[in-house]
Protein backbone atom coordinates (compact mmCIF):
# COMPACT_ATOMS: atom_id res chain seq x y z
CA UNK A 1 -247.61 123.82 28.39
CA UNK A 2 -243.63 123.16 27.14
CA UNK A 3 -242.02 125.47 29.71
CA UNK A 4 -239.76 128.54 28.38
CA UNK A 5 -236.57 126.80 29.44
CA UNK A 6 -236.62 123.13 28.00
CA UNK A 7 -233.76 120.91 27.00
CA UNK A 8 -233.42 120.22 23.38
CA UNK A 9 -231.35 118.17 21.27
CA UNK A 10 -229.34 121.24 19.73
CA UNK A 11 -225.80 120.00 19.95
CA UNK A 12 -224.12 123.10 18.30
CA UNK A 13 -226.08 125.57 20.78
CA UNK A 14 -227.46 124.18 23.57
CA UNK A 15 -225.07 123.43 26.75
CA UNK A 16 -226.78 125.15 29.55
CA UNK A 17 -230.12 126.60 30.70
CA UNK A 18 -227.72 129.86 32.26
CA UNK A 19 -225.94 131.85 29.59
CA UNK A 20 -224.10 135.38 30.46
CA UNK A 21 -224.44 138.51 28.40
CA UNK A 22 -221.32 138.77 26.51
CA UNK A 23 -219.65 139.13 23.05
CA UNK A 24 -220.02 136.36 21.00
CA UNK A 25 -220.79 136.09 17.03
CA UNK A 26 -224.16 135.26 15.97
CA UNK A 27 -226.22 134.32 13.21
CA UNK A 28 -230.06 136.25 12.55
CA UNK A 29 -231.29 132.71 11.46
CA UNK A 30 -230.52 130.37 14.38
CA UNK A 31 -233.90 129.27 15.47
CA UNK A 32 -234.21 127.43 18.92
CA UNK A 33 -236.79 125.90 21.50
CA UNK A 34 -235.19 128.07 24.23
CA UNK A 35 -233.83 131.60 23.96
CA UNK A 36 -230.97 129.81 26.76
CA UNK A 37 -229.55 128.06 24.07
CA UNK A 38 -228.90 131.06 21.66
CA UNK A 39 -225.04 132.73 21.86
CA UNK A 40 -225.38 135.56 23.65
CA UNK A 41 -224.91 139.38 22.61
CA UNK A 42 -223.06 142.19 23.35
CA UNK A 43 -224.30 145.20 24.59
CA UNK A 44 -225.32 147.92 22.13
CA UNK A 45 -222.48 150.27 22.07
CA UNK A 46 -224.80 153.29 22.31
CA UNK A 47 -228.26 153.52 23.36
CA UNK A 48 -231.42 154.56 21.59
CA UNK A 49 -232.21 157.80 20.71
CA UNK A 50 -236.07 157.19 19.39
CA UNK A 51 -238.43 154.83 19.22
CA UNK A 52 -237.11 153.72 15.49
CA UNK A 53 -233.76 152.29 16.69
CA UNK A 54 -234.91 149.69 19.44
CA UNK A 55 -233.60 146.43 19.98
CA UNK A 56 -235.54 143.99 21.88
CA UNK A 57 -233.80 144.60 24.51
CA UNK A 58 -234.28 148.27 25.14
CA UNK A 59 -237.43 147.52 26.16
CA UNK A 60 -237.75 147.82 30.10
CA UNK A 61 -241.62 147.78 30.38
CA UNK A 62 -244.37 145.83 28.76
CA UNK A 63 -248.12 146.32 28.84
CA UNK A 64 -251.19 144.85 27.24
CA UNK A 65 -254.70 145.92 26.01
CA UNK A 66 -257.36 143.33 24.32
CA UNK A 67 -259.92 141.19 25.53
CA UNK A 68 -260.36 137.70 27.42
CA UNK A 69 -257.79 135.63 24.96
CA UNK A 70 -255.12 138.44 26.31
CA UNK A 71 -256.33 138.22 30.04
CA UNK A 72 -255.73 134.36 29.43
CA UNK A 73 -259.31 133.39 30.25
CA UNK A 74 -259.73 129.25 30.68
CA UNK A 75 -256.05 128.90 29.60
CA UNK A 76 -255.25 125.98 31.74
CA UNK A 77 -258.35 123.79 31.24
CA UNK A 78 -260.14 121.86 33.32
CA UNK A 79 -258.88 121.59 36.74
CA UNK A 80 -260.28 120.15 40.16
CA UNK A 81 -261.80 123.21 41.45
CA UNK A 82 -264.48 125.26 39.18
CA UNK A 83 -262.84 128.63 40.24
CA UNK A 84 -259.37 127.62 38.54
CA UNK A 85 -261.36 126.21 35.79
CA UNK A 86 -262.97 129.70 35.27
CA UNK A 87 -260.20 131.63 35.92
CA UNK A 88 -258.17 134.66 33.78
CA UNK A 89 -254.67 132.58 33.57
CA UNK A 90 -253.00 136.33 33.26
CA UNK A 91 -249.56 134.81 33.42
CA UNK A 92 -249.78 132.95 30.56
CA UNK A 93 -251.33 135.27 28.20
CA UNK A 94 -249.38 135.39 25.18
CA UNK A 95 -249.59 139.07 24.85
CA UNK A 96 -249.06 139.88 28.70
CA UNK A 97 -248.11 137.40 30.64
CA UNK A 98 -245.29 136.85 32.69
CA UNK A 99 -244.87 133.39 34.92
CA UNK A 100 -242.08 132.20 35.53
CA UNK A 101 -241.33 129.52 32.73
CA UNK A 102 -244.37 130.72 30.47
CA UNK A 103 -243.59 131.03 26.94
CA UNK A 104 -245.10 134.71 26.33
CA UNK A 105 -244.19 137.85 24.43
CA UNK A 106 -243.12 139.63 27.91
CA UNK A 107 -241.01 136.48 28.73
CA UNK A 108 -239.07 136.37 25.79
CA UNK A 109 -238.44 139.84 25.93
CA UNK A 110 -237.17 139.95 29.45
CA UNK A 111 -234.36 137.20 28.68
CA UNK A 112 -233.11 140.26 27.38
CA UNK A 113 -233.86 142.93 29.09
CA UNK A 114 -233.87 140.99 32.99
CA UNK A 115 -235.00 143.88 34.64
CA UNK A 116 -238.24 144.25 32.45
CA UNK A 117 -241.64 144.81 34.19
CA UNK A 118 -245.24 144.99 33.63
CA UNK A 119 -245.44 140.99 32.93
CA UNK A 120 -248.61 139.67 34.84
CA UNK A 121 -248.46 136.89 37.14
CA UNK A 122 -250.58 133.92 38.35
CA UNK A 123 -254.48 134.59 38.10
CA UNK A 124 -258.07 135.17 39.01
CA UNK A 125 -261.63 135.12 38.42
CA UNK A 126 -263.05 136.74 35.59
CA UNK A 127 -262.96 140.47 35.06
CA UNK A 128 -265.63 141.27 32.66
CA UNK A 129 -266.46 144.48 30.87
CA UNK A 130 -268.57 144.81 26.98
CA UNK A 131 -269.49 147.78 25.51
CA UNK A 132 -271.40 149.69 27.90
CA UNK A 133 -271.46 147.30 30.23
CA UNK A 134 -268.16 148.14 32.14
CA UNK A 135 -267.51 149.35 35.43
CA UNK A 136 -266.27 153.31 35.28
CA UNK A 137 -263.29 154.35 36.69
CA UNK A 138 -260.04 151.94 37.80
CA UNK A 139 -262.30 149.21 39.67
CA UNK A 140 -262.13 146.59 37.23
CA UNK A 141 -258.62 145.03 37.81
CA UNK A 142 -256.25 143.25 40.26
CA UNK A 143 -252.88 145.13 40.49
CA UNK A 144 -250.82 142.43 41.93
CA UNK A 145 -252.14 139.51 39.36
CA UNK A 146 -252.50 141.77 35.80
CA UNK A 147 -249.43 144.18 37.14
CA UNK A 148 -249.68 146.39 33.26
CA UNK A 149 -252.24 143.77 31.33
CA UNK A 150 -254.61 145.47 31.32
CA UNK A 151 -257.03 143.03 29.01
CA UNK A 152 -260.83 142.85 29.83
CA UNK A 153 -262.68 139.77 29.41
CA UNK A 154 -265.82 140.46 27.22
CA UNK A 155 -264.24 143.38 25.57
CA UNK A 156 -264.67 145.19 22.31
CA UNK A 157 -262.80 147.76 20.44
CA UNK A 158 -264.98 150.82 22.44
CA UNK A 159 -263.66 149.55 25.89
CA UNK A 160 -260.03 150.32 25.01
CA UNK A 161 -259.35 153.61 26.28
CA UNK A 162 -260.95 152.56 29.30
CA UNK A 163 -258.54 149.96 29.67
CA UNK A 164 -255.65 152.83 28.75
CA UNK A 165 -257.05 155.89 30.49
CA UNK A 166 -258.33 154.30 33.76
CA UNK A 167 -255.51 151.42 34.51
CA UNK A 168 -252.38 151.72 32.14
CA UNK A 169 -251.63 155.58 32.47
CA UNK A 170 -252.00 155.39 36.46
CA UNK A 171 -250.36 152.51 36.78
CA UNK A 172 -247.35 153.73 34.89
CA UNK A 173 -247.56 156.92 37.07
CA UNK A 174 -247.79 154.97 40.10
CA UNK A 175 -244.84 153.38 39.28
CA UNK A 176 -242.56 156.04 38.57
CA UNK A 177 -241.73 154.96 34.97
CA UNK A 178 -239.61 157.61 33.24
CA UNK A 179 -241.38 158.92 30.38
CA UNK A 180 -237.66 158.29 28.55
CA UNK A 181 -238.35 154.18 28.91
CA UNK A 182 -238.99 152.37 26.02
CA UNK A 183 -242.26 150.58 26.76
CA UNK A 184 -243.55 148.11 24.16
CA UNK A 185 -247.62 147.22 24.42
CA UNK A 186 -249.32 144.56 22.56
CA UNK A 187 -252.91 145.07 21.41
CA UNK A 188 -255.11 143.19 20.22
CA UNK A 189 -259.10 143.13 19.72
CA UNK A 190 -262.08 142.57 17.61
CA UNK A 191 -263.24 138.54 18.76
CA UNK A 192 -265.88 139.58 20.87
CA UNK A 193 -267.59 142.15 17.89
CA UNK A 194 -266.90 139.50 15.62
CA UNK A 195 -268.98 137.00 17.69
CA UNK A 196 -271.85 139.42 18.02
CA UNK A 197 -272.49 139.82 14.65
CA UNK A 198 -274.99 137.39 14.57
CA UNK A 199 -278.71 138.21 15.54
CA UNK A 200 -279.90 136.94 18.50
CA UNK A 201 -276.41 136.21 20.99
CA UNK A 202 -276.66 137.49 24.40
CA UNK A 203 -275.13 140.95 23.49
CA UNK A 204 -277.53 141.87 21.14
CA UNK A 205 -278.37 144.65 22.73
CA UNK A 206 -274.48 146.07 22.82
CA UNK A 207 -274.79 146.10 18.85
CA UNK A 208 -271.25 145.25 17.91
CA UNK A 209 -268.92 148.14 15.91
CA UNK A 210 -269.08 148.38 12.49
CA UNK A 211 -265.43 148.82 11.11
CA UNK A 212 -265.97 152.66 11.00
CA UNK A 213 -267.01 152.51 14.60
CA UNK A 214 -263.74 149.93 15.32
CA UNK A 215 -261.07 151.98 13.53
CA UNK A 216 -262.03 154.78 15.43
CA UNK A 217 -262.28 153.33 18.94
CA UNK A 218 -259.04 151.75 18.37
CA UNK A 219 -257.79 155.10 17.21
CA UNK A 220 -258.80 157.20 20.13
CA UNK A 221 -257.15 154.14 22.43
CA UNK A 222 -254.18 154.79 20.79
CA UNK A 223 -254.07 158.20 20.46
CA UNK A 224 -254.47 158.56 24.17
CA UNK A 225 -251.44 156.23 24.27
CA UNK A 226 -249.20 158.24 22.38
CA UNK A 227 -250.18 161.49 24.42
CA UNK A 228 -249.71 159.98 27.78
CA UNK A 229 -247.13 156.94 27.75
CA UNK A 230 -244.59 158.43 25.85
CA UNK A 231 -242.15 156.66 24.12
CA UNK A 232 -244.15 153.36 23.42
CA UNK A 233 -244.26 150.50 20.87
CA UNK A 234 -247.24 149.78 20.20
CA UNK A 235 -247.61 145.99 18.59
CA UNK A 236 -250.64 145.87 17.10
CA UNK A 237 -252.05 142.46 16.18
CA UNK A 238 -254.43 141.02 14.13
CA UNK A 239 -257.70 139.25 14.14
CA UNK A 240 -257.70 134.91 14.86
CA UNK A 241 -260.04 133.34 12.40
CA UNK A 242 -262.66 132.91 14.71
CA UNK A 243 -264.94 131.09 12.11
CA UNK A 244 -262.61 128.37 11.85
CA UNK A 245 -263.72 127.20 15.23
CA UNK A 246 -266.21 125.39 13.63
CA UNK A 247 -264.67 123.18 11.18
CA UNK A 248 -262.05 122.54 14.54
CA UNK A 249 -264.56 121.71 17.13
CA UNK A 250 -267.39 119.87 14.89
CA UNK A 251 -268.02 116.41 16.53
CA UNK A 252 -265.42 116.79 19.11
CA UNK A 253 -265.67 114.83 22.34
CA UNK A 254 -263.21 117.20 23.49
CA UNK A 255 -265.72 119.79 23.16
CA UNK A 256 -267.83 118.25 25.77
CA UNK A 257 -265.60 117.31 28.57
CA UNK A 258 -267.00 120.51 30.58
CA UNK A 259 -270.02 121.87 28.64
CA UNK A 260 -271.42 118.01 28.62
CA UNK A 261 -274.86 119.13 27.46
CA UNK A 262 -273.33 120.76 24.17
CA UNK A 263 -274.94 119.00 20.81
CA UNK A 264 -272.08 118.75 18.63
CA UNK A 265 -273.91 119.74 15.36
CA UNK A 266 -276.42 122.45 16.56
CA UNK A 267 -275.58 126.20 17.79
CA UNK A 268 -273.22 126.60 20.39
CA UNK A 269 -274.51 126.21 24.25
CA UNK A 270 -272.33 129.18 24.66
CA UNK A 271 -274.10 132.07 22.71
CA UNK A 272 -271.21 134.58 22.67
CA UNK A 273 -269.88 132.62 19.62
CA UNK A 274 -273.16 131.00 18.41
CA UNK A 275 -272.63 133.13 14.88
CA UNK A 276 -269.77 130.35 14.18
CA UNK A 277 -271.24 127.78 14.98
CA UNK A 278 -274.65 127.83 13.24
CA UNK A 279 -274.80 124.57 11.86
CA UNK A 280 -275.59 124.07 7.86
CA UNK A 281 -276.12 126.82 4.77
CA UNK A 282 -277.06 128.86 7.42
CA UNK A 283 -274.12 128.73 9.59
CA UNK A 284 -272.21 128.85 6.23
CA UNK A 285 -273.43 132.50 5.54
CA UNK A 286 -272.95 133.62 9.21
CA UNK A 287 -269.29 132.69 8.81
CA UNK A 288 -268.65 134.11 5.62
CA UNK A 289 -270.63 137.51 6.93
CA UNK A 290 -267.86 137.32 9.97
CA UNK A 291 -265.11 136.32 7.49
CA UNK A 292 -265.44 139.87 5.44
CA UNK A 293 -265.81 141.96 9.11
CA UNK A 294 -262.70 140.13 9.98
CA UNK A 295 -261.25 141.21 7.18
CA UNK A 296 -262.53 144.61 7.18
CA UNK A 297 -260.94 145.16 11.27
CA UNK A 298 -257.58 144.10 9.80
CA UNK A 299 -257.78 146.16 7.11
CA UNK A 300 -258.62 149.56 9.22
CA UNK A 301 -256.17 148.23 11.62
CA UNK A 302 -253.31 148.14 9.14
CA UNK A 303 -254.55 151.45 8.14
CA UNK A 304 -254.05 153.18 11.86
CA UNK A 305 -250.60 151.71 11.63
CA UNK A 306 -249.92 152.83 8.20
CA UNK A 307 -250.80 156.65 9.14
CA UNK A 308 -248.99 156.29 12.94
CA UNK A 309 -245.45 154.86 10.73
CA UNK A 310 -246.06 157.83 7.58
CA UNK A 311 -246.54 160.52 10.96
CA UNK A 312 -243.25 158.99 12.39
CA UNK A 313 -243.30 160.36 15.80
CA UNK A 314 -240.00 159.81 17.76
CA UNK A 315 -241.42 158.68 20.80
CA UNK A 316 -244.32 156.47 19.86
CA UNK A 317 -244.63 153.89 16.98
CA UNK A 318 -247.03 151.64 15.61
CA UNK A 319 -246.27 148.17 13.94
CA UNK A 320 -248.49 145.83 12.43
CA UNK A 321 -248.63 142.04 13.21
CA UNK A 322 -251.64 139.94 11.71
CA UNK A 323 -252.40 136.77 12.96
CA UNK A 324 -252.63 134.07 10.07
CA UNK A 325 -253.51 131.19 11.84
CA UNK A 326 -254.89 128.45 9.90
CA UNK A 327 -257.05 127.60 12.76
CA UNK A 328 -259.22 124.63 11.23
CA UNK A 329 -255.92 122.79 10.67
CA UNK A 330 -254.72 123.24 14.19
CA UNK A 331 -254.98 120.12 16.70
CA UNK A 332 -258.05 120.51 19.48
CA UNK A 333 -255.73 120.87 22.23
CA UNK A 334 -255.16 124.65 20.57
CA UNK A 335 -258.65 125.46 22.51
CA UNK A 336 -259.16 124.88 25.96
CA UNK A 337 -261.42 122.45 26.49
CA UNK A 338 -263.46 124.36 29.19
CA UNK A 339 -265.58 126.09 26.14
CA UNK A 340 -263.43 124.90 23.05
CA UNK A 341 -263.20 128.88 22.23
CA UNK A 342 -260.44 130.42 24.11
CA UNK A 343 -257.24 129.51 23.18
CA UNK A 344 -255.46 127.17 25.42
CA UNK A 345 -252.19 127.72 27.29
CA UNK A 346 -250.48 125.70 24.35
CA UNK A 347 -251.88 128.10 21.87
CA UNK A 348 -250.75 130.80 23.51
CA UNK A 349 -247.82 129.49 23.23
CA UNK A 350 -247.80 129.26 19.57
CA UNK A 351 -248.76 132.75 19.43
CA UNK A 352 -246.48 134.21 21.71
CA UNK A 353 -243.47 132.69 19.32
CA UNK A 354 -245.15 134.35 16.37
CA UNK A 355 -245.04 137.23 17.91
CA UNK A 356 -241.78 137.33 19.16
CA UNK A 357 -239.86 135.54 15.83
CA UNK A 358 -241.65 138.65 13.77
CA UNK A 359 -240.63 141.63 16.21
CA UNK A 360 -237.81 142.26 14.02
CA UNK A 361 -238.50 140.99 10.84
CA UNK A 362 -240.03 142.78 7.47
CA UNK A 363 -243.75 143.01 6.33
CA UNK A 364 -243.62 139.86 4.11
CA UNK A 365 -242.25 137.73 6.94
CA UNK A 366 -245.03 139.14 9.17
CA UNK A 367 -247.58 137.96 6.82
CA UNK A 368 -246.40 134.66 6.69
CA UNK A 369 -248.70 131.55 8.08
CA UNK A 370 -248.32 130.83 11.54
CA UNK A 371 -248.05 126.81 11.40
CA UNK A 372 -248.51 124.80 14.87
CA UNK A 373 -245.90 123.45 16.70
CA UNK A 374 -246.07 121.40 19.95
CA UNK A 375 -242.90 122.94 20.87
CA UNK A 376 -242.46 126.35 19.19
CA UNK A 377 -239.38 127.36 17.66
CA UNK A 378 -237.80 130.76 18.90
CA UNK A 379 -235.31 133.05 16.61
CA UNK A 380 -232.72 134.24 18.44
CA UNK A 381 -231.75 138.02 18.90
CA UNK A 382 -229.27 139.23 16.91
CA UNK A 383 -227.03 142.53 17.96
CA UNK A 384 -228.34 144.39 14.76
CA UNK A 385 -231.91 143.45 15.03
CA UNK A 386 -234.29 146.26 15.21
CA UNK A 387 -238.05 146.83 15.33
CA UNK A 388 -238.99 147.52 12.37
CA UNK A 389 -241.06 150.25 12.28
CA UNK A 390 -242.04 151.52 9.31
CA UNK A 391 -242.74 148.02 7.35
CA UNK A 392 -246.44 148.44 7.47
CA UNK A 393 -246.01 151.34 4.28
CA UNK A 394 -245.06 148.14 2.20
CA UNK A 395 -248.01 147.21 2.49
């Protein structure tokens, strides 16, 4: 993984890996490979009155909801020992993560706001919980390691509020937060229902969420958000092309440095995404049939944001992020090769820059492919960026 602080040859910007808040002109545009290398800003001259006039940097708490690609599940590959191998990577997670030196959304963030918290740190075994299968009440995390990400591996969209109502809101409590912070959470969901489409995986018996059932778990999640966590940004993201694994993995030695019994061109030793990688005209209808549900979740999801930015509460907003990744065109290393699914602390990476270059930006810019890069380019704040809140209605 390129660390967050890197030297790189930007001779008109970057001088030193330490740079003071102050006044200094700068451009919206500048693009860098470390945020250390952008001019610095001044202070905003007044401070926010409502979740509609935030700057990056008003944020002073960040918090995370998804499933086991937001816990950073396998992130770092294959190590010595099993248990790392296995391991949630929490501090890496694009969406929630907060080592030191990781390039994440909370990261980025916090070179702005240096007193941010809720970024996770280091990691763990597994914390699983799908569908009904999840432990009740606040039992399923580690405080110290997931601090306010409070992902599940193995979830789907019904398991969100338990992920709000039993961790988030009494963790927030528990740390005093003022309901007047701005808090920004990232959510994102749907791989795991997308995975069980098929007839015949190992959650069968869960039957995944149809998109009525998905827009309204995702709803209530976020509804209970708005009610209890006042004065939140809630960045909700779209869905990864999970068919595309197949095309990217197919006859990949990579593929079988852990899972060395894995037949490259038959179903997936791992069943949880065995509807993508059904070989031949059969595996070509599985994907398409997970192609139009992945299409349908982003759809409802843009619609939740859409009616959250037309209801434009002052202490709670919605905005919407999809995820075009052109996965099949991406190199292997983008997967970790522990099960060539999750993404790998390089991807993360990737995503966490995508994230953070379209915080700001309009709907069309949002939209706009997210190519790889082995070292991802970062866009500077500016002093009159804002989130922009209401760019979903362009839509």
């Amino acid at each position: 993984m390129t660390p967050l602080i890197v030297l790189a040859a930007f001779a008109t910007l970057a001088t030193s890996t330490s740079v003071p808040f102050g006044k200094r002109t700068t451009a919206a545009s500048i693009t860098v490979t470390s945020l250390t290398q952008c001019p610095d800003i001044a202070p905003r001259s007044s401070a926010a009155q409502s979740v509609h006039d935030l700057r990056p940097d008003d944020f002073s708490v960040v918090m995370a909801v998804g499933d086991s690609i937001t816990a950073g599940a396998l992130a770092k590959g294959i190590l010595p020992s099993t248990n790392d191998t296995l391991s949630e990577w929490r501090g890496v997670s694009f969406g929630g993560g907060g080592d030191n030196g990781a390039l994440t959304i909370p990261n980025l963030i916090k070179y702005y706001s240096p007193t941010l918290q809720g970024g996770a740190v280091g990691h763990h075994g597994a914390e699983a919980c799908s569908g009904v299968l999840c432990p009740i009440g606040p039992f399923d995390w580690n405080t110290t390691v997931d601090q306010l990400d409070g992902a599940l591996s193995g979830a789907i969209s019904s398991n969100l509020l338990h992920m709000v109502k039993d961790y988030l809101v009494p963790q927030v409590e528990a740390r005093n937060i003022t309901a007047s912070a701005f808090k920004y959470l990232n959510l994102q969901i749907g791989s795991n229902e997308l995975c069980q489409l098929c007839p015949g995986g190992y959650t069968l018996a869960l039957t995944p969420a149809g998109a009525d059932a998905f827009e309204e778990n995702v709803r209530v999640a976020m509804e209970y958000v708005r009610t209890h966590i006042p004065n939140t940004v809630v960045n909700v993201m779209g869905q990864l092309h999970v068919s595309d694994i197949y095309a990217l993995t197919l006859n990949q030695p990579y593929c079988a440095l852990y899972v060395r019994t894995r037949p490259y061109e038959t179903p997936d030793a791992d069943l949880r995404v065995q509807c993508a990688l059904l070989p031949g005209s059969l595996g070509d209808v599985t994907r398409a049939l997970m192609d139009d549900l992945q299409t349908e979740f982003d759809a409802r999801l843009l619609k939740i944001v859409q009616d959250y930015q037309r209801k434009n509460y002052t202490d709670f907003a919605a905005i919407w992020q999809p995820l075009p990744v052109p996965l099949a065109q991406y190199p292997i290393y983008a997967l970790s090769d522990v099960d060539c699914f999750h993404p790998s602390e390089k991807f993360h990476g990737v995503l966490a820059a995508a994230g953070w270059n379209r915080l700001t930006l309009n709907a069309t810019a949002r939209a706009e492919t997210i190519k790889w890069q082995d070292v991802p380019t970062l866009r500077c704040m500016d002093e009159a960026d804002r989130i922009n809140t209401n760019g979903a209605l362009d839509l």
